[in-house]
Protein backbone atom coordinates (compact mmCIF):
# COMPACT_ATOMS: atom_id res chain seq x y z
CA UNK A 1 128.46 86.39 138.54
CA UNK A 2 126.17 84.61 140.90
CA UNK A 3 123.08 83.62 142.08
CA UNK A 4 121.53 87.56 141.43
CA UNK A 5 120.67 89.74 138.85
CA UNK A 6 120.92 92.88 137.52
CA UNK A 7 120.31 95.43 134.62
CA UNK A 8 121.15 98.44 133.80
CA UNK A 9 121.29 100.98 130.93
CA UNK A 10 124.08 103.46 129.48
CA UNK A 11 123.64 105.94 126.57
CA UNK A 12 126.40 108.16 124.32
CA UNK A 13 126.62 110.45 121.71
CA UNK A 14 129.71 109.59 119.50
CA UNK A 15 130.67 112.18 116.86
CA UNK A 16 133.27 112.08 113.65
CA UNK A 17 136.28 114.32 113.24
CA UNK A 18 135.84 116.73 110.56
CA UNK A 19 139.48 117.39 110.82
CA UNK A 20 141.01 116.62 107.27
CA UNK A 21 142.65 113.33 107.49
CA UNK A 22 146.60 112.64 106.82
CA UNK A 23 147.50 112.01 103.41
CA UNK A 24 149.89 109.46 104.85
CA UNK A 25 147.50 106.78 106.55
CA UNK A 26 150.54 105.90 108.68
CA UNK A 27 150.94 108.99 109.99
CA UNK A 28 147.56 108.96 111.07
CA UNK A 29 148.06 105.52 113.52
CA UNK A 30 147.76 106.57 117.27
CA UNK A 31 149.22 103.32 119.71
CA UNK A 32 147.13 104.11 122.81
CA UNK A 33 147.12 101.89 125.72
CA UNK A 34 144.83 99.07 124.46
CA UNK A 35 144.17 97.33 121.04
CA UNK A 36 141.03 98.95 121.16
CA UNK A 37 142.24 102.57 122.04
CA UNK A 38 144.36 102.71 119.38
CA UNK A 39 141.85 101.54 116.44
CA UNK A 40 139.27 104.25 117.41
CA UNK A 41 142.01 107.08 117.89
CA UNK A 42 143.71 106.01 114.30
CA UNK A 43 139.91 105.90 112.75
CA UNK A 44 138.86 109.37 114.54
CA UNK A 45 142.79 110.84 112.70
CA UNK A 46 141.39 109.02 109.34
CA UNK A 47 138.39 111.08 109.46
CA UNK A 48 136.05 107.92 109.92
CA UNK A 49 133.78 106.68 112.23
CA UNK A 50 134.52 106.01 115.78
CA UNK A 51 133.42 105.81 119.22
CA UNK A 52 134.86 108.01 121.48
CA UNK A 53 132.51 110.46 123.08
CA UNK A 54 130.12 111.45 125.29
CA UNK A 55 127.99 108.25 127.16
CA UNK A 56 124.87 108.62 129.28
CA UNK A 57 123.26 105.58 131.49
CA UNK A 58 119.94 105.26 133.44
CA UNK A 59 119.04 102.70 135.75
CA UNK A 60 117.68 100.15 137.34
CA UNK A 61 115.11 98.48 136.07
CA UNK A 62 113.24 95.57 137.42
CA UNK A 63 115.08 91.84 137.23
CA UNK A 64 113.96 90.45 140.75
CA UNK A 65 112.60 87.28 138.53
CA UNK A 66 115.38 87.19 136.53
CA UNK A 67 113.21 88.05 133.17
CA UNK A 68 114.79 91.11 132.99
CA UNK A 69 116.26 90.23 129.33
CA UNK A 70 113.02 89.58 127.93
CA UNK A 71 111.52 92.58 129.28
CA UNK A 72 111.02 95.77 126.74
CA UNK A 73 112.08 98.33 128.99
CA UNK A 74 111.03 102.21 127.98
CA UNK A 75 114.64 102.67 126.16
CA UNK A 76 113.92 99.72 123.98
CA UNK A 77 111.02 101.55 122.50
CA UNK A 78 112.26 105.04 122.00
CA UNK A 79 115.49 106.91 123.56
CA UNK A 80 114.86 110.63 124.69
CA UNK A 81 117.84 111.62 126.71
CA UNK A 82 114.94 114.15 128.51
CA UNK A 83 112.81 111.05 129.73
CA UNK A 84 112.54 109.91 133.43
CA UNK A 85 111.84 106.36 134.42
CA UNK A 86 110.86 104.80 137.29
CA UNK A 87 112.63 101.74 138.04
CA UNK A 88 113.18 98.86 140.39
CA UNK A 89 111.89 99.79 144.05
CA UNK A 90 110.22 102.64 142.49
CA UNK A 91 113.23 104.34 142.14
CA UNK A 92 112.56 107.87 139.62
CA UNK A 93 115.87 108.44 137.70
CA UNK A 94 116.44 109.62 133.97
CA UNK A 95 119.81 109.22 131.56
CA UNK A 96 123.36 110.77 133.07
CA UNK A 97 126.51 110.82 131.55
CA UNK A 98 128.47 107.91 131.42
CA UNK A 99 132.06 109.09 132.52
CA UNK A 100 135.63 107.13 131.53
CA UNK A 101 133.90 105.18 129.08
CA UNK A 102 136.69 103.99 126.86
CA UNK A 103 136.55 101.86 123.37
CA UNK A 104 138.60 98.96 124.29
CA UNK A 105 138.39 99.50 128.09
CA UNK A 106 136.31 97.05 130.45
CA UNK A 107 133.70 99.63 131.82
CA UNK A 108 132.60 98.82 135.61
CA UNK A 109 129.22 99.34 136.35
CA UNK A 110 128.46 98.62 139.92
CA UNK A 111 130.49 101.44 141.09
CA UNK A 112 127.86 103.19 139.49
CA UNK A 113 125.25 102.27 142.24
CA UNK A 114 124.58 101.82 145.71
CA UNK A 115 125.42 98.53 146.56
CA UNK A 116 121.62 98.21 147.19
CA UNK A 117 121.11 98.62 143.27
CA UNK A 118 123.41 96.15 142.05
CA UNK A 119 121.57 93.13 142.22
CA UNK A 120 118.32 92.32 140.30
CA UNK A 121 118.10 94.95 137.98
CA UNK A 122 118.55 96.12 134.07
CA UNK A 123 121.15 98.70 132.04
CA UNK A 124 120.90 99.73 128.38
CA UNK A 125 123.92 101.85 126.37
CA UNK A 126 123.07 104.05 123.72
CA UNK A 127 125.20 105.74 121.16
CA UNK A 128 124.40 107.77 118.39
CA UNK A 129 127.07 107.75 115.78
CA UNK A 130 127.73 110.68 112.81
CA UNK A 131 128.79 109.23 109.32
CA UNK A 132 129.45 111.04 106.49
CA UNK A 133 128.82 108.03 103.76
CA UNK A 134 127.73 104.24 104.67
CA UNK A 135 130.31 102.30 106.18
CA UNK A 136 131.10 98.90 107.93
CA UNK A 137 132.64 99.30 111.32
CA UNK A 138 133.79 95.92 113.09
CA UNK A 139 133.69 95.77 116.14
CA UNK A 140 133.43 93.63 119.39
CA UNK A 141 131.11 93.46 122.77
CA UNK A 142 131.87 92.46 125.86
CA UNK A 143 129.64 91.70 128.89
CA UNK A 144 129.08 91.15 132.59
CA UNK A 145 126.60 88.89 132.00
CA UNK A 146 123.64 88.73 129.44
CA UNK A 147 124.19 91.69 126.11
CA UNK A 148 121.77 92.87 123.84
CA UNK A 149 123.02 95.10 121.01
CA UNK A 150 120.72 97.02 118.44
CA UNK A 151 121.97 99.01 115.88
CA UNK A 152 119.25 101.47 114.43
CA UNK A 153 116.67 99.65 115.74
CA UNK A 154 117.97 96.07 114.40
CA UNK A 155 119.40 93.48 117.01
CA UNK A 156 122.75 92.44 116.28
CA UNK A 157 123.52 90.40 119.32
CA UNK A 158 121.57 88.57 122.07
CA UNK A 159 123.11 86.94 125.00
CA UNK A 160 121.78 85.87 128.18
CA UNK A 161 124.45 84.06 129.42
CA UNK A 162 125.90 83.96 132.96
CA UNK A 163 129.44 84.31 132.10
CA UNK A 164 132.38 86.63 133.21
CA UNK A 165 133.55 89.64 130.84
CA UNK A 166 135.87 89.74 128.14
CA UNK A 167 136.90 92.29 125.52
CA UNK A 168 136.24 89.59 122.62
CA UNK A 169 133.27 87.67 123.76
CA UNK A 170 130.49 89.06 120.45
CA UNK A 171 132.08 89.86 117.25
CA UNK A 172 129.86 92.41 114.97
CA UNK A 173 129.80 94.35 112.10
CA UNK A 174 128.10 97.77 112.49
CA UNK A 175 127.04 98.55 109.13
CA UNK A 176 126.53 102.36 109.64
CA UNK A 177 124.57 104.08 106.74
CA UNK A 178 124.84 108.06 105.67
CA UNK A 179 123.84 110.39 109.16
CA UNK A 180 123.19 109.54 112.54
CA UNK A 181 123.08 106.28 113.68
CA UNK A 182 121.90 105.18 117.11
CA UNK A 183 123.33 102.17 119.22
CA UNK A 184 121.95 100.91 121.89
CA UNK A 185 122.97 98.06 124.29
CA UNK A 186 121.05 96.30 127.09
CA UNK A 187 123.31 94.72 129.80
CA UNK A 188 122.13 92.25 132.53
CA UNK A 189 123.99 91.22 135.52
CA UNK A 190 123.93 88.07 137.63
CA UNK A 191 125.87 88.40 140.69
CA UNK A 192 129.39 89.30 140.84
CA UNK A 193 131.26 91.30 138.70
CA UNK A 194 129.88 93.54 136.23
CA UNK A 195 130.89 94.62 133.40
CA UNK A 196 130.70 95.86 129.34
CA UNK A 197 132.75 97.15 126.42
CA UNK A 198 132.93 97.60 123.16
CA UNK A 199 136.34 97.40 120.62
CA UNK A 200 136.19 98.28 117.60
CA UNK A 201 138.66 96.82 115.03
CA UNK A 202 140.06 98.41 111.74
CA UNK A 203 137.37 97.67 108.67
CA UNK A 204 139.46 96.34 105.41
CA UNK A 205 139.74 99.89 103.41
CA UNK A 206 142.16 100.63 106.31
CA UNK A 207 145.21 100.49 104.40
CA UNK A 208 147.22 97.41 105.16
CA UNK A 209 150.40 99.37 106.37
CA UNK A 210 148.44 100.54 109.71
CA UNK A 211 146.82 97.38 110.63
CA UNK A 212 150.15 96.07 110.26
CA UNK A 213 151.61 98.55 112.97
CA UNK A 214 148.25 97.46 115.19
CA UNK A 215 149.09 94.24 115.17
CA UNK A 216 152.55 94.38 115.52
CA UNK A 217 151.86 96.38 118.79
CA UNK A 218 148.74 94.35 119.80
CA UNK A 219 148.76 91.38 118.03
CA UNK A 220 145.48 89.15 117.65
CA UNK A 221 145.28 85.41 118.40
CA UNK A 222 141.75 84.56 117.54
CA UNK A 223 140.41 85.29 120.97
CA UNK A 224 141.79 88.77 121.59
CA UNK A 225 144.73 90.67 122.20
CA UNK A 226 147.74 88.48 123.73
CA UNK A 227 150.28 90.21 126.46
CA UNK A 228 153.06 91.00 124.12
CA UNK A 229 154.64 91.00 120.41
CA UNK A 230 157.22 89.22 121.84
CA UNK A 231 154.65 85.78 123.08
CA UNK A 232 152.90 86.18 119.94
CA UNK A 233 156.09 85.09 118.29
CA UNK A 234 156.03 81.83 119.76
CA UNK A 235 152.18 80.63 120.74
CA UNK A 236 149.19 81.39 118.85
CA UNK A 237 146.23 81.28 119.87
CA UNK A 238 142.94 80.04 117.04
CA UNK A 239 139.28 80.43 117.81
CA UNK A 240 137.15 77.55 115.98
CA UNK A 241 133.30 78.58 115.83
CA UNK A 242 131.21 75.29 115.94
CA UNK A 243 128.04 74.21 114.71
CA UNK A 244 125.22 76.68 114.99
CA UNK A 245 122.59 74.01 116.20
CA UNK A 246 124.98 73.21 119.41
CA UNK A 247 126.17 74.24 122.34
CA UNK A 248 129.58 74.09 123.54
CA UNK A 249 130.08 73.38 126.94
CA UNK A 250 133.49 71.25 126.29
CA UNK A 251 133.60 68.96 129.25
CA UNK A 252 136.59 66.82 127.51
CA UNK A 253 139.01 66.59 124.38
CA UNK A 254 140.77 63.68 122.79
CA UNK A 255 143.02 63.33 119.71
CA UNK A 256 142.41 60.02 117.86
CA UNK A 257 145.09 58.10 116.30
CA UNK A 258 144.11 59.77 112.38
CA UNK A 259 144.37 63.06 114.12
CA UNK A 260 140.75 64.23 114.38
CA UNK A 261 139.94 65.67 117.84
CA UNK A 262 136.63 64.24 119.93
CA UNK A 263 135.26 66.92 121.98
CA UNK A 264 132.28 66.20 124.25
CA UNK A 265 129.88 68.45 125.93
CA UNK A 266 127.98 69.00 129.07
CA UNK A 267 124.51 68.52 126.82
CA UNK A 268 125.10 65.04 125.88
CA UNK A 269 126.80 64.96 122.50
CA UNK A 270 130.23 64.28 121.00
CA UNK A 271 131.52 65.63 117.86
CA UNK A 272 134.16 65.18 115.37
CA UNK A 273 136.58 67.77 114.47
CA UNK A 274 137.68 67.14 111.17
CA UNK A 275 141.17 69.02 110.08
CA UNK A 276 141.59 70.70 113.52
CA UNK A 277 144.94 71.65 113.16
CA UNK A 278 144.12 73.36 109.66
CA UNK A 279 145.86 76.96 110.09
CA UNK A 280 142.39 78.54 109.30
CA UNK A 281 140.42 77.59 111.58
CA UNK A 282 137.40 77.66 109.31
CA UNK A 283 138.71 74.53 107.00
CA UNK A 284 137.64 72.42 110.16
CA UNK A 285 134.29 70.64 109.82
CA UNK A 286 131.69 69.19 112.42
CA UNK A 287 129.96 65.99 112.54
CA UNK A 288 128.37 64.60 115.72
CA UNK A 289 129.82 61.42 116.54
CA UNK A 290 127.06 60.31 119.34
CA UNK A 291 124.43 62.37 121.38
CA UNK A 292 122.17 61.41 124.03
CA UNK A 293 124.61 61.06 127.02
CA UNK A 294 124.15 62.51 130.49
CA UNK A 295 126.72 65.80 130.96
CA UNK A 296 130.30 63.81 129.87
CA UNK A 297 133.03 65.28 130.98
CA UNK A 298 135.95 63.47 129.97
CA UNK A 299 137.33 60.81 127.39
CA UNK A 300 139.83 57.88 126.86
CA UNK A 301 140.19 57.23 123.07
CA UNK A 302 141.76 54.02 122.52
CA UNK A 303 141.67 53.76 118.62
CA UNK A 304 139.72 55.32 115.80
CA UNK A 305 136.68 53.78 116.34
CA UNK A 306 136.67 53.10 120.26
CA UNK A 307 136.45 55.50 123.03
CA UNK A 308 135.27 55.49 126.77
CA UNK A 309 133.34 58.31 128.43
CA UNK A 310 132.76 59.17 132.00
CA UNK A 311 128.95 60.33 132.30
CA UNK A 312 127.30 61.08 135.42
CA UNK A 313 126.52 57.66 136.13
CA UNK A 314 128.52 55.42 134.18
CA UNK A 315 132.10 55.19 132.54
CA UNK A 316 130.94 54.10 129.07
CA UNK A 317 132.46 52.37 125.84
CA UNK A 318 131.34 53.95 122.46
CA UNK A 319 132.50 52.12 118.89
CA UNK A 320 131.97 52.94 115.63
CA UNK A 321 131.07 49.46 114.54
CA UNK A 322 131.16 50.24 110.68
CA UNK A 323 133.26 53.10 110.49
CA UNK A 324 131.07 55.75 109.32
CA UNK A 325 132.50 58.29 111.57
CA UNK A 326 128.94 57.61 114.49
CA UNK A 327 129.08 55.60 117.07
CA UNK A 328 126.71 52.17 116.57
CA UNK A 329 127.16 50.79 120.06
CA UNK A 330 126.81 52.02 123.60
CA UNK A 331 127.79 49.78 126.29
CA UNK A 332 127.87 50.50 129.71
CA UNK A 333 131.18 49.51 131.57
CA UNK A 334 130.89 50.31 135.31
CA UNK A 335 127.59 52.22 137.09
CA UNK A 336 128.10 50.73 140.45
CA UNK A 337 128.84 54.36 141.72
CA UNK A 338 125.64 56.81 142.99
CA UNK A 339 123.83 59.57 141.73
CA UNK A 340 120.85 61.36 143.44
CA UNK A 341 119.96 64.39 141.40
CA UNK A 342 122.04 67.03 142.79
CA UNK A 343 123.69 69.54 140.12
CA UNK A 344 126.84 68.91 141.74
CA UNK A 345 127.21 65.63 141.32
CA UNK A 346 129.70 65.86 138.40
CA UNK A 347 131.67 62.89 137.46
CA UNK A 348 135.66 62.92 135.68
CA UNK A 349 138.00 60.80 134.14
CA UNK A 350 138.85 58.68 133.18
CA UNK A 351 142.45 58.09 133.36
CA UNK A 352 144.12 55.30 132.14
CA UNK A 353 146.75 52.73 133.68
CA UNK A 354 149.24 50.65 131.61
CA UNK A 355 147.05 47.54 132.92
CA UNK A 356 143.95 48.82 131.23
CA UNK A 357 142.26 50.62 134.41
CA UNK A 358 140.56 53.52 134.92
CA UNK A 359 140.23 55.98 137.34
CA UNK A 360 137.10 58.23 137.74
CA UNK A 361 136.88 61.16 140.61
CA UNK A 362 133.44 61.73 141.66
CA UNK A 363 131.83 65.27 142.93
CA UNK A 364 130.48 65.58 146.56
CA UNK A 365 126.90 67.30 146.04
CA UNK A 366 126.09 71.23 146.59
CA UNK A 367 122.15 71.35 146.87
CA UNK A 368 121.30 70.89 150.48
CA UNK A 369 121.16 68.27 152.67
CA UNK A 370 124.55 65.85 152.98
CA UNK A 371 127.25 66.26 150.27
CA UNK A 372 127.82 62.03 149.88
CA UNK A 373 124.23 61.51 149.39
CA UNK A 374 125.06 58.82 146.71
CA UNK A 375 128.04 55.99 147.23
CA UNK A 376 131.39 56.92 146.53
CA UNK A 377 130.65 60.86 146.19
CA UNK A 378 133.94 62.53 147.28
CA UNK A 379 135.97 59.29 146.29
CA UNK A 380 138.21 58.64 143.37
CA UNK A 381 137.01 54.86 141.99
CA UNK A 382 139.19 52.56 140.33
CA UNK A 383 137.61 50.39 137.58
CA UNK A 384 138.99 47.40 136.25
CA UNK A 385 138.80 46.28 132.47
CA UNK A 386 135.83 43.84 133.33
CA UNK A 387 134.00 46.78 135.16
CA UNK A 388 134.58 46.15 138.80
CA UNK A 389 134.84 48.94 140.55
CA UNK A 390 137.07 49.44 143.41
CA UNK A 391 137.44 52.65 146.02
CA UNK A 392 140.66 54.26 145.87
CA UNK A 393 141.06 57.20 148.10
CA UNK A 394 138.85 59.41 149.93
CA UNK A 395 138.50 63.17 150.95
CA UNK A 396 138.16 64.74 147.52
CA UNK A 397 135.33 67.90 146.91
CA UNK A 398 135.37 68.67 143.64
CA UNK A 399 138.10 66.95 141.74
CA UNK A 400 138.10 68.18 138.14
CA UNK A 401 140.15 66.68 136.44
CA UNK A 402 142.49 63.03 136.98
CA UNK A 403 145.90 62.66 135.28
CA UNK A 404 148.84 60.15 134.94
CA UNK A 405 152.08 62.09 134.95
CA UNK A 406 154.86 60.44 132.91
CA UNK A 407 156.40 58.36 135.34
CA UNK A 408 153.29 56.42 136.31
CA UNK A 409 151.86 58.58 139.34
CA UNK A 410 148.60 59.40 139.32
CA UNK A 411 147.27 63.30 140.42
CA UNK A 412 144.23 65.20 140.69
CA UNK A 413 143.35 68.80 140.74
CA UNK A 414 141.03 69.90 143.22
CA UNK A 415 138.42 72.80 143.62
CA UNK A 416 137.85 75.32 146.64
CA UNK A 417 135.37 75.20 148.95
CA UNK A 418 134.07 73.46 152.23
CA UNK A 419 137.51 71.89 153.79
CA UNK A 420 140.03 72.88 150.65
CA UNK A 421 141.60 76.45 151.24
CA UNK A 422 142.27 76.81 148.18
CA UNK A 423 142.20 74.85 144.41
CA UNK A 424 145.19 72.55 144.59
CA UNK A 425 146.86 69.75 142.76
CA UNK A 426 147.23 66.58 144.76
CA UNK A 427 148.90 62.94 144.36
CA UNK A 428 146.61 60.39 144.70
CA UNK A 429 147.72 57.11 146.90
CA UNK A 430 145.53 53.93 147.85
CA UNK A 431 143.89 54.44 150.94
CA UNK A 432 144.56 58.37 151.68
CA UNK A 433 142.32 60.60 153.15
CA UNK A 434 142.62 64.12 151.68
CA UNK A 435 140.69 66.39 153.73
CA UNK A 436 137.09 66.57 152.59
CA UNK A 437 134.74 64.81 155.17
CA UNK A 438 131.50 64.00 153.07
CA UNK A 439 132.68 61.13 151.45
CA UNK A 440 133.75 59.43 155.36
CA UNK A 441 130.23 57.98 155.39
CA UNK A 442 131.42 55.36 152.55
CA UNK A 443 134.39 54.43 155.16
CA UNK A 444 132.47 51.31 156.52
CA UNK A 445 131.77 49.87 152.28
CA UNK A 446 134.98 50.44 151.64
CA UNK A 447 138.33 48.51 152.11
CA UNK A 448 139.79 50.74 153.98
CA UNK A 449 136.75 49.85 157.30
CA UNK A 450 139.16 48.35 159.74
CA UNK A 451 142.12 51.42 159.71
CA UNK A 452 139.72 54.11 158.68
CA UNK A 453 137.38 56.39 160.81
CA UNK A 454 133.97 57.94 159.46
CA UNK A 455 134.44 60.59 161.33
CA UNK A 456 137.63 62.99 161.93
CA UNK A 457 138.25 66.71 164.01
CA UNK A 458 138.65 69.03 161.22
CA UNK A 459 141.36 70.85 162.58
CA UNK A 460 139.69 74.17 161.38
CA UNK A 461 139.44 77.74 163.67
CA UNK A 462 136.79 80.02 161.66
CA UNK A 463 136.61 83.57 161.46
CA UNK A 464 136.09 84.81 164.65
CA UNK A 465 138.04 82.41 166.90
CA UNK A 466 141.31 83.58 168.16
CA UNK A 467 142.90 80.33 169.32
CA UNK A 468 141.65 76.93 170.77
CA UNK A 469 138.74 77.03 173.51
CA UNK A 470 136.80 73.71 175.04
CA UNK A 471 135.03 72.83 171.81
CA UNK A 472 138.06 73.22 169.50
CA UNK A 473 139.01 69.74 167.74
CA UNK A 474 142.58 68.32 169.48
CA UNK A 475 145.20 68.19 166.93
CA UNK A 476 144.44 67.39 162.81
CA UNK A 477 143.59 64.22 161.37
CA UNK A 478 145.70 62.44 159.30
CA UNK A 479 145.16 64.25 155.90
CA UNK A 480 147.36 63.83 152.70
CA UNK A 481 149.05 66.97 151.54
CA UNK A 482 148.44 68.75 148.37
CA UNK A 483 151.54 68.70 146.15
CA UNK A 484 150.42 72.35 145.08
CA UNK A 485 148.41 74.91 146.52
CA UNK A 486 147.39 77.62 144.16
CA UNK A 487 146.50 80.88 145.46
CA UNK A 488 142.69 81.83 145.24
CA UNK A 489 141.87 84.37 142.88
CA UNK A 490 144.98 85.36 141.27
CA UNK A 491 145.86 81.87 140.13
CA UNK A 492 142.12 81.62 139.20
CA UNK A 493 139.18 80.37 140.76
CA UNK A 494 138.90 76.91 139.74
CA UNK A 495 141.61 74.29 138.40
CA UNK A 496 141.47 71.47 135.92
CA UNK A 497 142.99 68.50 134.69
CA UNK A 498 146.67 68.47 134.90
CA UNK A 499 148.83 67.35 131.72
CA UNK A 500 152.49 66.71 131.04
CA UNK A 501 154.67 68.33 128.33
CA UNK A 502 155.66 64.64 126.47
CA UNK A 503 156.53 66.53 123.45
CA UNK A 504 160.36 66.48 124.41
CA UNK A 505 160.58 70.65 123.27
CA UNK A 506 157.95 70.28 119.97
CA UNK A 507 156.05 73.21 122.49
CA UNK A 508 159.11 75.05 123.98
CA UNK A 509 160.85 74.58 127.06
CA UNK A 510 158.40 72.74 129.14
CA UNK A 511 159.07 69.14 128.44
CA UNK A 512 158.39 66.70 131.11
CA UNK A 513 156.55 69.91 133.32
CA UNK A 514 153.03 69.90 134.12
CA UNK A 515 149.84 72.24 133.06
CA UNK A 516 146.69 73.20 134.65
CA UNK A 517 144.13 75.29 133.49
């Protein structure tokens, strides 16, 4: 995933067992190495339909302008496995077999291409699958990034998203009728990894006694297959689906006192989740509590009917005057920090003090030019209950997420990039410098002018540079220390908000230790 695109297209011929099926359905269950495995093995023993077989691909086509999704390609119109295409950089190619394509399995497709073809193109997947009567197959794609799906010639799904794979991203329901039936799927790529499946699940005549073996040996939690039997046991796992007209980019969560959750978005609204802790997930209702606001990403809710919000440019105070369940009044409690219209200006918080305080971390830019283009950018801010704000400390990149642990100490997480190694979690102290050198040019505004400097060595050898030479900086500035460093890439790539286990063992034993996503 990235700044690039590309598409690409993959084709199979998936045939059913005439083998007669066990009169025993259990006998017929086949644990494979995946969730996904095993449900098409156990369907292909039951004599049903299933997708194992042969797969064919052709590609690329054209996405240099990234309207490679919209585009009807030559495979959207008709598939003849004998057709040739000419493609992106006038490249002539025509459908080859698709090998160690697995139901269930993450598929990669750049290793299918020079790494000269792997950016700003198109890929499409075809299948044509044999069943004897009409039938309802479940199943569910995965892509690396944007999917289309079409099932006999009728679109099922359609994603252009820039997202990373996963094996339960687009639930469907393949309703297959009598004969052949031809799939066909359309995967675009953005930079970055690259990838697609598809996993089919058991349909409901399955008898009950083998979907209980599946999930006893993969069990479901709403989003997919957890690690083991064993954690399923203890933490589950529930996947709410939210209002068709919005979109859920969940910048911040908050219980309220009656139990109903606040989540708000990056698009500017807030909603109520009513009964969110309903076992069934789909008992839980939707109604949008305020809209308008500028990409908030957190929340502090004080009561039922009062909570503050960190946009962009402002923390803000929202109350449900009359207790309809919609916020009546907006007022704005502190915008004395900057914006200037770069994306990566992002703003979080707010964390709360026993005094009534807040503290907001604010985003260095990312779009050219310096990082601290606006006051306070790179700083976490304190802001008092009668919306003064003060600057805290200094240093920070791209800080998201601000916590109090238990005992009164405050911490933020922190994101990788220019000057931070690697994500880490740090413990923020009045007056410390943590390592970022944007936000120095706010040094001479701030209280810290007569001990601070606005400018500092960074310390830093790059690639290349074997030890110190005449230009290197002399020693390393006086930088606070991370509390945590958490190692690139297989701790993630970016960390959020810590919180403490206060439950005192309600969630297992974890009390009093600290979580970061």
């Amino acid at each position: 995933m990235g700044r690039f695109a590309a598409c690409w297209v993959v084709l199979g011929i998936v045939s059913v067992s005439s083998a007669q099926p066990p009169a025993d359905p259990v006998a017929a269950y086949s644990r494979k190495g995946s969730r996904g495995e095993t449900v098409d093995a156990t369907l292909a023993k039951l004599g049903l339909p299933h997708l194992t077989g042969s797969w064919h691909y052709a590609g690329p086509f054209d996405n240099s302008t990234r309207n490679g999704f919209d585009t009807v390609y030559p495979p959207e119109k008709s598939v003849d496995l004998k057709a040739t295409f000419t493609g992106k950089g006038d490249v002539k190619f025509g459908w080859k077999e698709l090998r160690r394509f697995t139901p269930g399995v993450s598929r990669d497709l750049a290793a299918l291409f020079p790494r000269d073809q792997r950016s700003n193109a198109v890929i499409y997947l075809y299948g044509e699958i044999d069943s004897a009567k009409d039938f309802s197959l479940p199943v569910y794609f995965g892509a690396d990034d944007g999917l289309v799906v079409w099932l006999n010639g009728k679109k099922l799904v359609s994603e252009d998203q820039e997202i990373p794979h996963s094996l339960y991203q687009y639930p469907a329901e393949l309703k297959l009728k009598a004969g052949k039936n031809q799939l066909l799927l359309k995967v675009t790529q953005f930079g970055g990894g690259w990838e697609v499946s598809v996993s089919p699940e058991f349909p409901a005549t399955v008898a009950a006694s083998v979907r209980k073996l599946l999930d006893r040996d993969f069990p479901r939690d709403g989003g997919g297959a957890v690690a083991s039997a064993e954690e399923a046991r203890y933490y589950k796992m529930t996947t709410f689906h939210p209002p068709a007209e919005s979109v859920f980019e969940v910048g911040g969560l908050g219980f309220r006192p009656d139990g109903k959750l606040l989540v708000c978005t990056r698009r500017g609204d807030i909603w109520l989740v009513h009964n969110p802790t309903a076992a069934n997930p789909d008992l839980a209702t939707y109604t949008r509590f305020a809209t308008g606001l500028h990409e908030a990403l957190g929340m502090c809710v004080e009561s039922n009917n009062v909570v503050y919000v960190v946009q962009r440019p402002e923390l803000s105070k929202l109350t449900d005057v009359d207790g309809d369940g919609v916020a009546d009044k907006f007022e704005t409690i502190c915008d004395k920090w900057g914006v200037s219209g770069d994306y990566h200006e992002f703003a979080f918080g707010p964390a709360r003090d026993k005094n009534g305080n807040f503290f907001v971390t604010l985003n260095v830019g990312f779009g050219g030019g310096h990082q601290s283009k606006a006051p306070w950018r790179g700083w976490c801010v304190k802001v008092s209950p009668d919306g003064k704000l003060e600057p805290w400390a200094y240093g920070l990149r791209s800080p998201n997420g601000i916590n109090f642990a238990p005992d009164g100490e405050l911490f933020y997480c922190d994101n990788q990039g220019e000057w931070v190694a690697t994500n880490k979690l740090c413990h923020i102290q009045k007056g410390k410098f943590y390592g970022h050198q944007a936000g120095l040019r706010w040094i001479p505004e701030s209280p810290f002018a007569a001990t601070a400097k606005s400018r500092v060595a960074s310390g830093m050898m790059y690639d290349g540079q074997k030890g110190p030479n005449r230009n290197s900086p002399s020693g390393i500035p006086e930088v606070e220390p991370p509390a945590i460093w958490f190692p690139y890439g297989r701790m993630g790539q970016s960390t959020s908000e810590p919180i403490w286990d206060t439950t005192n063992g309600k969630f297992g034993p974890f009390a009093g230790q600290c979580f970061v996503g």
